[in-house]
N, C-alpha and C. Protein backbone atom coordinates (compact mmCIF):
# COMPACT_ATOMS: atom_id res chain seq x y z
N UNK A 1 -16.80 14.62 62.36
CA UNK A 1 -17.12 13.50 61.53
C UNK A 1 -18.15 13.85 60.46
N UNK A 2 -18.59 14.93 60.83
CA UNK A 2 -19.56 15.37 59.49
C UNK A 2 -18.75 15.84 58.36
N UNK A 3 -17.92 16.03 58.18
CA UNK A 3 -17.16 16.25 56.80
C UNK A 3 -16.49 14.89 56.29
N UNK A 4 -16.57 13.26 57.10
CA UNK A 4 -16.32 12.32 56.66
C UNK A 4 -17.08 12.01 54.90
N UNK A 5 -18.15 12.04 55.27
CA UNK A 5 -19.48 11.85 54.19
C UNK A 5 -19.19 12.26 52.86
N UNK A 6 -19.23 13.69 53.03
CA UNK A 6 -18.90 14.30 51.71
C UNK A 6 -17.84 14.46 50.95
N UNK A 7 -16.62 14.32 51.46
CA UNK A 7 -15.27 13.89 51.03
C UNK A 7 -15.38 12.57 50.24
N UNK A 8 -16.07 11.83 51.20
CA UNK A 8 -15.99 10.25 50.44
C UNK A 8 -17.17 10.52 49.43
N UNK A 9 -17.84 11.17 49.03
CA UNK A 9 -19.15 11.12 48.13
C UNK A 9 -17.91 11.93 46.81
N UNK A 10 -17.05 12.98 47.28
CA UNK A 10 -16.26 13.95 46.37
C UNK A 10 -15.29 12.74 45.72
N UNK A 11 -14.78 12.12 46.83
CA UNK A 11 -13.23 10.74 46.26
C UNK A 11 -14.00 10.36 44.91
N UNK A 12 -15.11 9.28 46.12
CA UNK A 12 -16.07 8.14 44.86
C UNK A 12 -16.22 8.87 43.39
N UNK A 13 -16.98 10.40 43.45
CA UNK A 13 -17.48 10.67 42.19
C UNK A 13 -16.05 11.31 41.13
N UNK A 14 -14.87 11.76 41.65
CA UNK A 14 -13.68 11.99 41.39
C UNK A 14 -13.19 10.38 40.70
N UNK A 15 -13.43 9.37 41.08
CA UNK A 15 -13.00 8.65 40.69
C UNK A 15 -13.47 7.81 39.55
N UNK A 16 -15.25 8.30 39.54
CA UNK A 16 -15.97 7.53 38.64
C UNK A 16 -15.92 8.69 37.49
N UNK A 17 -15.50 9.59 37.80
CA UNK A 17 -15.54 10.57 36.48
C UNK A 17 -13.73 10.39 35.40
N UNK A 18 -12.93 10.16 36.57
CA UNK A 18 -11.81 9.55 36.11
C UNK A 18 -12.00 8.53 35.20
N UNK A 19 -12.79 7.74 35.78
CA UNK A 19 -12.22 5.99 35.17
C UNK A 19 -13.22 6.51 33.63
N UNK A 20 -14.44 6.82 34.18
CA UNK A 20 -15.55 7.16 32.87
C UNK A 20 -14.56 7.48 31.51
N UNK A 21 -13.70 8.64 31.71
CA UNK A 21 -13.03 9.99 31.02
C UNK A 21 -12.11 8.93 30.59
N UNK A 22 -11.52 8.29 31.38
CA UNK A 22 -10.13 7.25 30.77
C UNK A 22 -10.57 6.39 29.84
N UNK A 23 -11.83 5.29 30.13
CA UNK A 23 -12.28 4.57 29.55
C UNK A 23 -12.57 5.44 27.67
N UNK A 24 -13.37 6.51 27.80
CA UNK A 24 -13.86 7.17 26.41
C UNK A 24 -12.19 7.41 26.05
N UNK A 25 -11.13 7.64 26.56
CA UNK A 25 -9.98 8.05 25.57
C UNK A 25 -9.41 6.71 25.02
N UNK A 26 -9.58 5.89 26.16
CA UNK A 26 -8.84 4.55 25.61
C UNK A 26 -10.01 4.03 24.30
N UNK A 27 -11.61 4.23 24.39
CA UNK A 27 -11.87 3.82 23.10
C UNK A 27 -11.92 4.96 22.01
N UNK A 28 -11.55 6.01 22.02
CA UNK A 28 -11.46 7.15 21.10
C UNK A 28 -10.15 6.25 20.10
N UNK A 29 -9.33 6.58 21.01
CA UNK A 29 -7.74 5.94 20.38
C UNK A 29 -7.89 4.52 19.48
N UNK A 30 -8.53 3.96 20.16
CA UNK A 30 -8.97 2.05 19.41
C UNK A 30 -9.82 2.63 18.11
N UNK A 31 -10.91 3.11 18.58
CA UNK A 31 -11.53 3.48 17.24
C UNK A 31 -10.56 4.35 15.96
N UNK A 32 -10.07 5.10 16.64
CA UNK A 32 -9.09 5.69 15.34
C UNK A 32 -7.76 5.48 15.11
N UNK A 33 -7.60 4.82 15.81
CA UNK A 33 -6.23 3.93 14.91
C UNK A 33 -7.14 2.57 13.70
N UNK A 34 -8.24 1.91 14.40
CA UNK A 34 -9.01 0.88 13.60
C UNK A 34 -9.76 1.66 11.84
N UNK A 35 -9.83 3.10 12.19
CA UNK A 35 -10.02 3.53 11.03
C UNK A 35 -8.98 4.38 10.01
N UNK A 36 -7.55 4.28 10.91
CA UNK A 36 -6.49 4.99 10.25
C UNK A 36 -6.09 3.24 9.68
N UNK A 37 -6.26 2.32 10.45
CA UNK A 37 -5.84 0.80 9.50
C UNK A 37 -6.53 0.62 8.51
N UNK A 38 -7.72 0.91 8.62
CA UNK A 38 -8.85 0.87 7.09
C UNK A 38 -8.58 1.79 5.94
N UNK A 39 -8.05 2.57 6.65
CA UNK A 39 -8.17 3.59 5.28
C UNK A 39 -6.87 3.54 4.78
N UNK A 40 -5.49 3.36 5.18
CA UNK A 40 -4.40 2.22 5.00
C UNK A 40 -4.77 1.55 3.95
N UNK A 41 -5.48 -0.04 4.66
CA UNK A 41 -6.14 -1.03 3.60
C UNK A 41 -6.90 -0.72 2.38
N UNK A 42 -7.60 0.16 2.34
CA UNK A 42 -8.77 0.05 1.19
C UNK A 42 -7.06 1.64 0.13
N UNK A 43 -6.57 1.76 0.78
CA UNK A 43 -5.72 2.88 0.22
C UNK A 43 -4.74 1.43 -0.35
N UNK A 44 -3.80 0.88 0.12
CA UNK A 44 -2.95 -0.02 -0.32
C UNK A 44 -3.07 -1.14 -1.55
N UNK A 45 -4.51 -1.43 -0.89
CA UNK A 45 -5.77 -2.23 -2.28
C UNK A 45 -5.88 -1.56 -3.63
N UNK A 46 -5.84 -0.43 -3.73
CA UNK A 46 -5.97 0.58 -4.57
C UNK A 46 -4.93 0.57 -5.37
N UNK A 47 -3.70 1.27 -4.67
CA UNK A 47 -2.56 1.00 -5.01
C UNK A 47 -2.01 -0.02 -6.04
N UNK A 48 -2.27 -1.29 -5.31
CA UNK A 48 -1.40 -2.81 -5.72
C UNK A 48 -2.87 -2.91 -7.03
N UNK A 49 -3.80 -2.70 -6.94
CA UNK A 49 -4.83 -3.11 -7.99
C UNK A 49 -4.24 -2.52 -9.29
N UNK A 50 -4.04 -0.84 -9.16
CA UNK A 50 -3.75 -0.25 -10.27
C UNK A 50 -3.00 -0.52 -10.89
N UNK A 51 -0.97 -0.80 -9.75
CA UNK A 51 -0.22 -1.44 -10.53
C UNK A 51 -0.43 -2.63 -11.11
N UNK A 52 -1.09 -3.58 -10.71
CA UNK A 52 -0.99 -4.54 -11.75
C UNK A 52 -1.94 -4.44 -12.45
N UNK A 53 -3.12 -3.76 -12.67
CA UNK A 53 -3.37 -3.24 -13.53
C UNK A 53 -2.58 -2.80 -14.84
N UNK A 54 -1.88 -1.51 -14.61
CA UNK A 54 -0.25 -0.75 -15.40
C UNK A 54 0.28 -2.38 -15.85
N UNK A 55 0.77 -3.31 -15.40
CA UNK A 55 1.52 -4.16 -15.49
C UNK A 55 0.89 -5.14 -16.62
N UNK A 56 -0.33 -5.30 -16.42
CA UNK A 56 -1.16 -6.55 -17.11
C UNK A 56 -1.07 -5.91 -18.57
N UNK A 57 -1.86 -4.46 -18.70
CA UNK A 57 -1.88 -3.55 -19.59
C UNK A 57 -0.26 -3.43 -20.60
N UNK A 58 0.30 -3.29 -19.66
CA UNK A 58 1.81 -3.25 -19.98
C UNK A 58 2.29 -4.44 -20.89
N UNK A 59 1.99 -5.50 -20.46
CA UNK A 59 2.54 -6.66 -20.64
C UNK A 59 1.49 -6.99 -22.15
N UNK A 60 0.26 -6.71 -22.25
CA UNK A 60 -0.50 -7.16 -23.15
C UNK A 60 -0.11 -6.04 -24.72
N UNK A 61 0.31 -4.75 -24.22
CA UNK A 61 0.91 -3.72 -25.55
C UNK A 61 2.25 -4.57 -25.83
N UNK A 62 3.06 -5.35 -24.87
CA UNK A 62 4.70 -5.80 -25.47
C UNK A 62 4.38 -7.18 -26.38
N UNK A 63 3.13 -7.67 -25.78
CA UNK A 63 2.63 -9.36 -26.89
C UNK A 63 2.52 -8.58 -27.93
N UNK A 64 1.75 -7.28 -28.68
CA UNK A 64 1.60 -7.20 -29.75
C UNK A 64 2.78 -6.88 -30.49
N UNK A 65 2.80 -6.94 -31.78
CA UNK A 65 4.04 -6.32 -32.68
C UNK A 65 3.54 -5.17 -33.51
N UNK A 66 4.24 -3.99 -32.23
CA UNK A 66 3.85 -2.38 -32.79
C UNK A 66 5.04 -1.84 -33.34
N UNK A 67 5.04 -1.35 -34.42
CA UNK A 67 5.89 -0.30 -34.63
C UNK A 67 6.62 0.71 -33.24
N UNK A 68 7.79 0.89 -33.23
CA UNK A 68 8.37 1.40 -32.18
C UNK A 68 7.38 3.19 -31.78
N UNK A 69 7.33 3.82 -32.30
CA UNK A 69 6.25 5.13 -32.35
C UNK A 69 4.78 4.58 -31.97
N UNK A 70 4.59 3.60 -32.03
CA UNK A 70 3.23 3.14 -32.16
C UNK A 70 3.17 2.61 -30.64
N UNK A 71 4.46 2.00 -29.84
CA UNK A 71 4.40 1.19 -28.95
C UNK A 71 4.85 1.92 -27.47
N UNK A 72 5.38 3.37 -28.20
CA UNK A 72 5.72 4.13 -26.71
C UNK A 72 4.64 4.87 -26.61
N UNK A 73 3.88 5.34 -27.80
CA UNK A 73 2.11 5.71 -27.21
C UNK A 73 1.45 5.12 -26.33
N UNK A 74 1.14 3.72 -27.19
CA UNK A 74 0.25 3.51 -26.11
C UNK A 74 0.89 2.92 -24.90
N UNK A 75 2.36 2.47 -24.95
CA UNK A 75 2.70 2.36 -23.54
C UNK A 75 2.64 3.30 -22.63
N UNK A 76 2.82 4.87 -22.58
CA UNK A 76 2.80 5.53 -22.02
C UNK A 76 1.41 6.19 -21.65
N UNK A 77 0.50 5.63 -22.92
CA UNK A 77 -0.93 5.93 -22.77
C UNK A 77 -1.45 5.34 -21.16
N UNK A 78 -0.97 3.78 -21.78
CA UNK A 78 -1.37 2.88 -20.36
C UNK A 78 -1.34 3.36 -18.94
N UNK A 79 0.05 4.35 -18.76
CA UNK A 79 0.58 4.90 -17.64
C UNK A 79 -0.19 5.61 -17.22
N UNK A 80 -0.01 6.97 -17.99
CA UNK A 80 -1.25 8.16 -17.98
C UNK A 80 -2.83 8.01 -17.57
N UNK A 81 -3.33 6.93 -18.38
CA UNK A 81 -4.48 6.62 -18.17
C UNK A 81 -4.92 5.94 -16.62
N UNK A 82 -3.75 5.14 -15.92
CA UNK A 82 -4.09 4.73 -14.97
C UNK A 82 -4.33 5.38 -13.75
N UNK A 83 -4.42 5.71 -12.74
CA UNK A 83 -4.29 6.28 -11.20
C UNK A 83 -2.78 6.41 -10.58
N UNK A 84 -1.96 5.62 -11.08
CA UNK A 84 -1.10 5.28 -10.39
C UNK A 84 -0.46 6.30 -9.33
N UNK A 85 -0.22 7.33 -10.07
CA UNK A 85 0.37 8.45 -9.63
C UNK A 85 -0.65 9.11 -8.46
N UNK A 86 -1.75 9.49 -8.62
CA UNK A 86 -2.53 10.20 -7.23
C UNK A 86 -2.66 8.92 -6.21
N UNK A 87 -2.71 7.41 -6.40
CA UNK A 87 -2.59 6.52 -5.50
C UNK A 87 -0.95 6.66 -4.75
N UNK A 88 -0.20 6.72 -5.49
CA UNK A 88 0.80 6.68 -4.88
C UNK A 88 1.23 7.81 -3.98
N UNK A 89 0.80 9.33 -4.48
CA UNK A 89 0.50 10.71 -3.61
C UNK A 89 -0.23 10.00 -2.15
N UNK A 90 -1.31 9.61 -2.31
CA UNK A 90 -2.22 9.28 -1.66
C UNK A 90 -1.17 8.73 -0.27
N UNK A 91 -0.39 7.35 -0.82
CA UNK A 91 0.20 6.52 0.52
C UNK A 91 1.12 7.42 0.56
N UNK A 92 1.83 8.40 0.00
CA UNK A 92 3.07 9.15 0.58
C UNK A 92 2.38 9.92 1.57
N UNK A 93 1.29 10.24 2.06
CA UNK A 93 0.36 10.74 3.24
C UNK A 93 0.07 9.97 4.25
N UNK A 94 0.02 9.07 3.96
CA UNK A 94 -0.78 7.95 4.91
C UNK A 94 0.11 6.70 5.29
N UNK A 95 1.17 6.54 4.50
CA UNK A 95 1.83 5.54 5.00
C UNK A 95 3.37 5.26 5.98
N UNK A 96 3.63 4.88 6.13
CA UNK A 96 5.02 4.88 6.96
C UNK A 96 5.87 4.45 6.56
N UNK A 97 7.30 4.70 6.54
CA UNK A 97 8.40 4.52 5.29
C UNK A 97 8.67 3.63 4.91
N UNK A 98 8.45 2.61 6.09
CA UNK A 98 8.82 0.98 5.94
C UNK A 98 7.95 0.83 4.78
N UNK A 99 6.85 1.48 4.64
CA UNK A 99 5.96 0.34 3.52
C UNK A 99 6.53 1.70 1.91
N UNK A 100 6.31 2.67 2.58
CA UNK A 100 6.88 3.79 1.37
C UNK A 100 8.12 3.39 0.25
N UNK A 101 9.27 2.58 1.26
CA UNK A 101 10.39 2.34 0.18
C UNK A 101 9.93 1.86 -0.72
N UNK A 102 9.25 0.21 -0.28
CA UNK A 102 8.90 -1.05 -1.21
C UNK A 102 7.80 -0.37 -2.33
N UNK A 103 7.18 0.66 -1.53
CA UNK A 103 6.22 0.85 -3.02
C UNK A 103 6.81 1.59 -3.79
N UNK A 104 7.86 2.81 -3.52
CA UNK A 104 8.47 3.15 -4.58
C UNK A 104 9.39 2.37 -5.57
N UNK A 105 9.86 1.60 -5.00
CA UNK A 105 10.35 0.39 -5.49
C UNK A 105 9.86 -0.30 -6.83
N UNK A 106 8.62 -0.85 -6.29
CA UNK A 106 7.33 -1.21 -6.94
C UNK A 106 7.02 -0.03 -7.99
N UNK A 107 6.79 1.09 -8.46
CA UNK A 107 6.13 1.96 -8.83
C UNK A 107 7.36 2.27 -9.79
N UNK A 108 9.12 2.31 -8.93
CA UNK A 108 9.65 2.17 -10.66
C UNK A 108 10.18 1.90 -11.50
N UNK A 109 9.77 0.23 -10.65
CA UNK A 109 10.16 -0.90 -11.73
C UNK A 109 9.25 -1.32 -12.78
N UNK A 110 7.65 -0.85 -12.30
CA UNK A 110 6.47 -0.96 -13.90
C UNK A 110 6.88 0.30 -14.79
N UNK A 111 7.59 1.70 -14.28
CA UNK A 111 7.80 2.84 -15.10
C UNK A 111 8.97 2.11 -15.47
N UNK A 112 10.11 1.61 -15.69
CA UNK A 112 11.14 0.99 -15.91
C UNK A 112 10.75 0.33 -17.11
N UNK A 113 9.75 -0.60 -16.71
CA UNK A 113 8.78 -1.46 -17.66
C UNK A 113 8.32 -1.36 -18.69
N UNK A 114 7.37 0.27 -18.29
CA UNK A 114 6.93 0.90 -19.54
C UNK A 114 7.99 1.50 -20.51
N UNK A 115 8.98 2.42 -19.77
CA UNK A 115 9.86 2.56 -20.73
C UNK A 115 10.58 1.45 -21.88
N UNK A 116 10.33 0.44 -21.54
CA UNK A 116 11.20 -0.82 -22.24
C UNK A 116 10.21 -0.97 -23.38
N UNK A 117 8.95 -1.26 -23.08
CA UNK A 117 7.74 -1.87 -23.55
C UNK A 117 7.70 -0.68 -24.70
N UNK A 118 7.61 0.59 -24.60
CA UNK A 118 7.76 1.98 -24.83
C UNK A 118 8.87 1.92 -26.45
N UNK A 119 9.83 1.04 -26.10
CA UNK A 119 10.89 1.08 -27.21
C UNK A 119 10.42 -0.28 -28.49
N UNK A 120 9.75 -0.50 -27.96
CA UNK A 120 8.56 -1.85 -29.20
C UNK A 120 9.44 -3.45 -28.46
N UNK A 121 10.02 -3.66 -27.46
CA UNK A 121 10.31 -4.65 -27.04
C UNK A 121 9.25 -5.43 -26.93
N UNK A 122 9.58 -6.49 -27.43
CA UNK A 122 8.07 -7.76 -27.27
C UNK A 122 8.16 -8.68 -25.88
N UNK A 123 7.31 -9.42 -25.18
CA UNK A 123 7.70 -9.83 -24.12
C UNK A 123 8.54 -11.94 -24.33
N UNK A 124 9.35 -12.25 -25.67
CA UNK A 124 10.18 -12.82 -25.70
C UNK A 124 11.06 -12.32 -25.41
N UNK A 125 11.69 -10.88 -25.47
CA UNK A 125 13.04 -10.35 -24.94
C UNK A 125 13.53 -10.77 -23.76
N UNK A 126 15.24 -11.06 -23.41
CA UNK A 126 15.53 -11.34 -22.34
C UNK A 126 15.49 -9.82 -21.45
N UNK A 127 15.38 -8.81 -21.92
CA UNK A 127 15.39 -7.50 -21.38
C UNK A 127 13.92 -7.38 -20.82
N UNK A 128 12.83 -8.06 -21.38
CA UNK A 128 11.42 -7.73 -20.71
C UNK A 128 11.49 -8.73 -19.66
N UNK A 129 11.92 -10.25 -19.60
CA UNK A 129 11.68 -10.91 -19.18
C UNK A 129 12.42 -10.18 -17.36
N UNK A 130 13.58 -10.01 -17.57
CA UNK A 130 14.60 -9.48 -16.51
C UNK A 130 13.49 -8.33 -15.50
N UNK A 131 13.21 -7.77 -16.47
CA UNK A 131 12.39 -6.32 -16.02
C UNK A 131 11.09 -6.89 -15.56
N UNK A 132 10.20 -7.98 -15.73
CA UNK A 132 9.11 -8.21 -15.31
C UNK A 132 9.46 -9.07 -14.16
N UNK A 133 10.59 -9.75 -13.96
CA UNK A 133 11.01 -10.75 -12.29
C UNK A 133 11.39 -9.39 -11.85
N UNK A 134 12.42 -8.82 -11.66
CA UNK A 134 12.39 -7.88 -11.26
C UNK A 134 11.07 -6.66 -10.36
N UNK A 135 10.09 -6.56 -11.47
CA UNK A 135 8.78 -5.97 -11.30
C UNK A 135 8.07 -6.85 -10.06
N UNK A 136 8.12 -8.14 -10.11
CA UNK A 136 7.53 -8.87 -9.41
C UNK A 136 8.21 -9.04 -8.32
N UNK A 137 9.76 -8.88 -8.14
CA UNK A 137 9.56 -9.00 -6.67
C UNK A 137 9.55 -8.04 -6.37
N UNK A 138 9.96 -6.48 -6.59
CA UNK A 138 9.52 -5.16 -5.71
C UNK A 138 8.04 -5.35 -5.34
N UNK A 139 7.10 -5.82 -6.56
CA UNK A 139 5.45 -5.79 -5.70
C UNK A 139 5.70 -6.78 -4.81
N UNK A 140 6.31 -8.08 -4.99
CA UNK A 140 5.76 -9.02 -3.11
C UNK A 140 6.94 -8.52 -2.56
N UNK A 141 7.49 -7.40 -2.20
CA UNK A 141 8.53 -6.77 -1.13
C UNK A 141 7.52 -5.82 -0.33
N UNK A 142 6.48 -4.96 -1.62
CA UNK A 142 5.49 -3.88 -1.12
C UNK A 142 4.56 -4.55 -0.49
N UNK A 143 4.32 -5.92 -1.04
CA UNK A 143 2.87 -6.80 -0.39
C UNK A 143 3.42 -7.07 1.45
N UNK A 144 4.49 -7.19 1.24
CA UNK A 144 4.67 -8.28 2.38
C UNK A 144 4.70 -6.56 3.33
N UNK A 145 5.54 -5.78 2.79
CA UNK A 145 5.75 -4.64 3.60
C UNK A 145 3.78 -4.10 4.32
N UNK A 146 3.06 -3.81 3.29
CA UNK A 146 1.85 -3.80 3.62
C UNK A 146 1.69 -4.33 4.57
N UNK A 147 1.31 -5.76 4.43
CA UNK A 147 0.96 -6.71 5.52
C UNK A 147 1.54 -6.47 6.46
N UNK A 148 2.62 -6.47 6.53
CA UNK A 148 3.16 -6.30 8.22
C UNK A 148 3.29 -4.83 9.00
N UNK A 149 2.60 -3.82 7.84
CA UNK A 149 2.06 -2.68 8.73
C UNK A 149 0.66 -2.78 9.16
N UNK A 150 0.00 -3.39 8.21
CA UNK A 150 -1.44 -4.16 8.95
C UNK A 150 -1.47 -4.97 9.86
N UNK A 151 -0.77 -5.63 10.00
CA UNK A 151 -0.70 -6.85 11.05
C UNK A 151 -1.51 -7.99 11.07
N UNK A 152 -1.42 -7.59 9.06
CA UNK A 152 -1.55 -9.49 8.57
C UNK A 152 -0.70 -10.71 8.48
N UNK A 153 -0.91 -11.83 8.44
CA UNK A 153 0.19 -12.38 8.52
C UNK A 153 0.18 -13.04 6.98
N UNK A 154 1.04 -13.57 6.75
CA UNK A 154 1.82 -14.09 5.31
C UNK A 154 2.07 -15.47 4.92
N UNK A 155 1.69 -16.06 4.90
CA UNK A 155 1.83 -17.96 4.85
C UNK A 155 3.26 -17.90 4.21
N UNK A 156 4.14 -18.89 5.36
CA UNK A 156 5.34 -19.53 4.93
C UNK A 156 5.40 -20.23 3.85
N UNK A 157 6.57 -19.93 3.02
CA UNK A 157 6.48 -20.73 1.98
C UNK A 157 7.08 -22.16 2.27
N UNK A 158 7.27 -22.93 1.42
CA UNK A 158 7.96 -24.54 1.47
C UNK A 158 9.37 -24.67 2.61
N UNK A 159 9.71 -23.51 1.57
CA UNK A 159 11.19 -23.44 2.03
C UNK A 159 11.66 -22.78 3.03
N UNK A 160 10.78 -22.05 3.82
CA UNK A 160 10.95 -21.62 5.28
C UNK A 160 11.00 -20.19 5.29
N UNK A 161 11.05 -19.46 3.75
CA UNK A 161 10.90 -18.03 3.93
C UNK A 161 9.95 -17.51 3.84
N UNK A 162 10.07 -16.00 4.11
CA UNK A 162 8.79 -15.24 4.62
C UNK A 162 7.74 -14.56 3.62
């Protein structure tokens, strides 16, 4: 019976070193998935800022009346000048395809955009107008895609869709 003791002192501390060791992996994992979702978010924010950024920019060179040479400069200036492109590098690293389609999507229907804007189209054209609904729903296809890799939720609209 003298080897009862120490067996049970070996189980107990076998078991408290277990649960200890389990407990630190289960919060290792919580903590870094909570900072692979952040960096996601503040990455996706980035993203959707710039394009409509590109877009606003976009849309404000097609109100003016430029000479066609005059209007694919600075449309293409707009492009160049923005981030778009290393943001979008950026989520092709970090994101998962579900949300990858919608932003490519998104990304080239404003290059679509610019090209139009690019040819001195003003934004009365039925060709800008087409190209900017268009533009707008690939971004709330990318928004909604976002969100539901975050595991935000999305307010129903009137009419029951998502």
């Amino acid at each position: 019976m003298d080897w009862l003791a120490p067996v049970n002192t070996l189980t107990g501390a076998a078991i408290g070193i277990g649960s200890t060791l389990l407990a630190d992996r289960l919060r290792w994992r919580r903590d870094r998935e909570a900072l692979n979702q952040d960096t996601r978010r503040q990455a996706y924010a980035a993203f959707m800022a710039a394009l409509s950024d590109v877009y606003s920019r976009l849309y404000e060179t097609a109100r003016e009346t430029l000479p066609a040479s005059d209007a694919r400069t600075a449309a293409h200036e707009v492009f160049t000048s923005s981030n778009l492109y290393p943001l979008r590098y950026e989520l092709a690293l970090i994101a998962p395809w579900d949300v990858m389609e919608p932003v490519n999507q998104a990304f080239w229907k404003v290059r679509d955009l610019r090209d139009l804007v690019a040819t001195g189209t003003h934004t009365d054209a039925a060709d800008f107008r087409a190209h900017v609904g268009d533009y707008l729903k690939a971004t709330e296809s990318a928004q909604t895609a976002m969100r539901r890799d975050l595991g935000t939720s999305w307010p129903q609209r009137a009419g029951g869709g998502a």
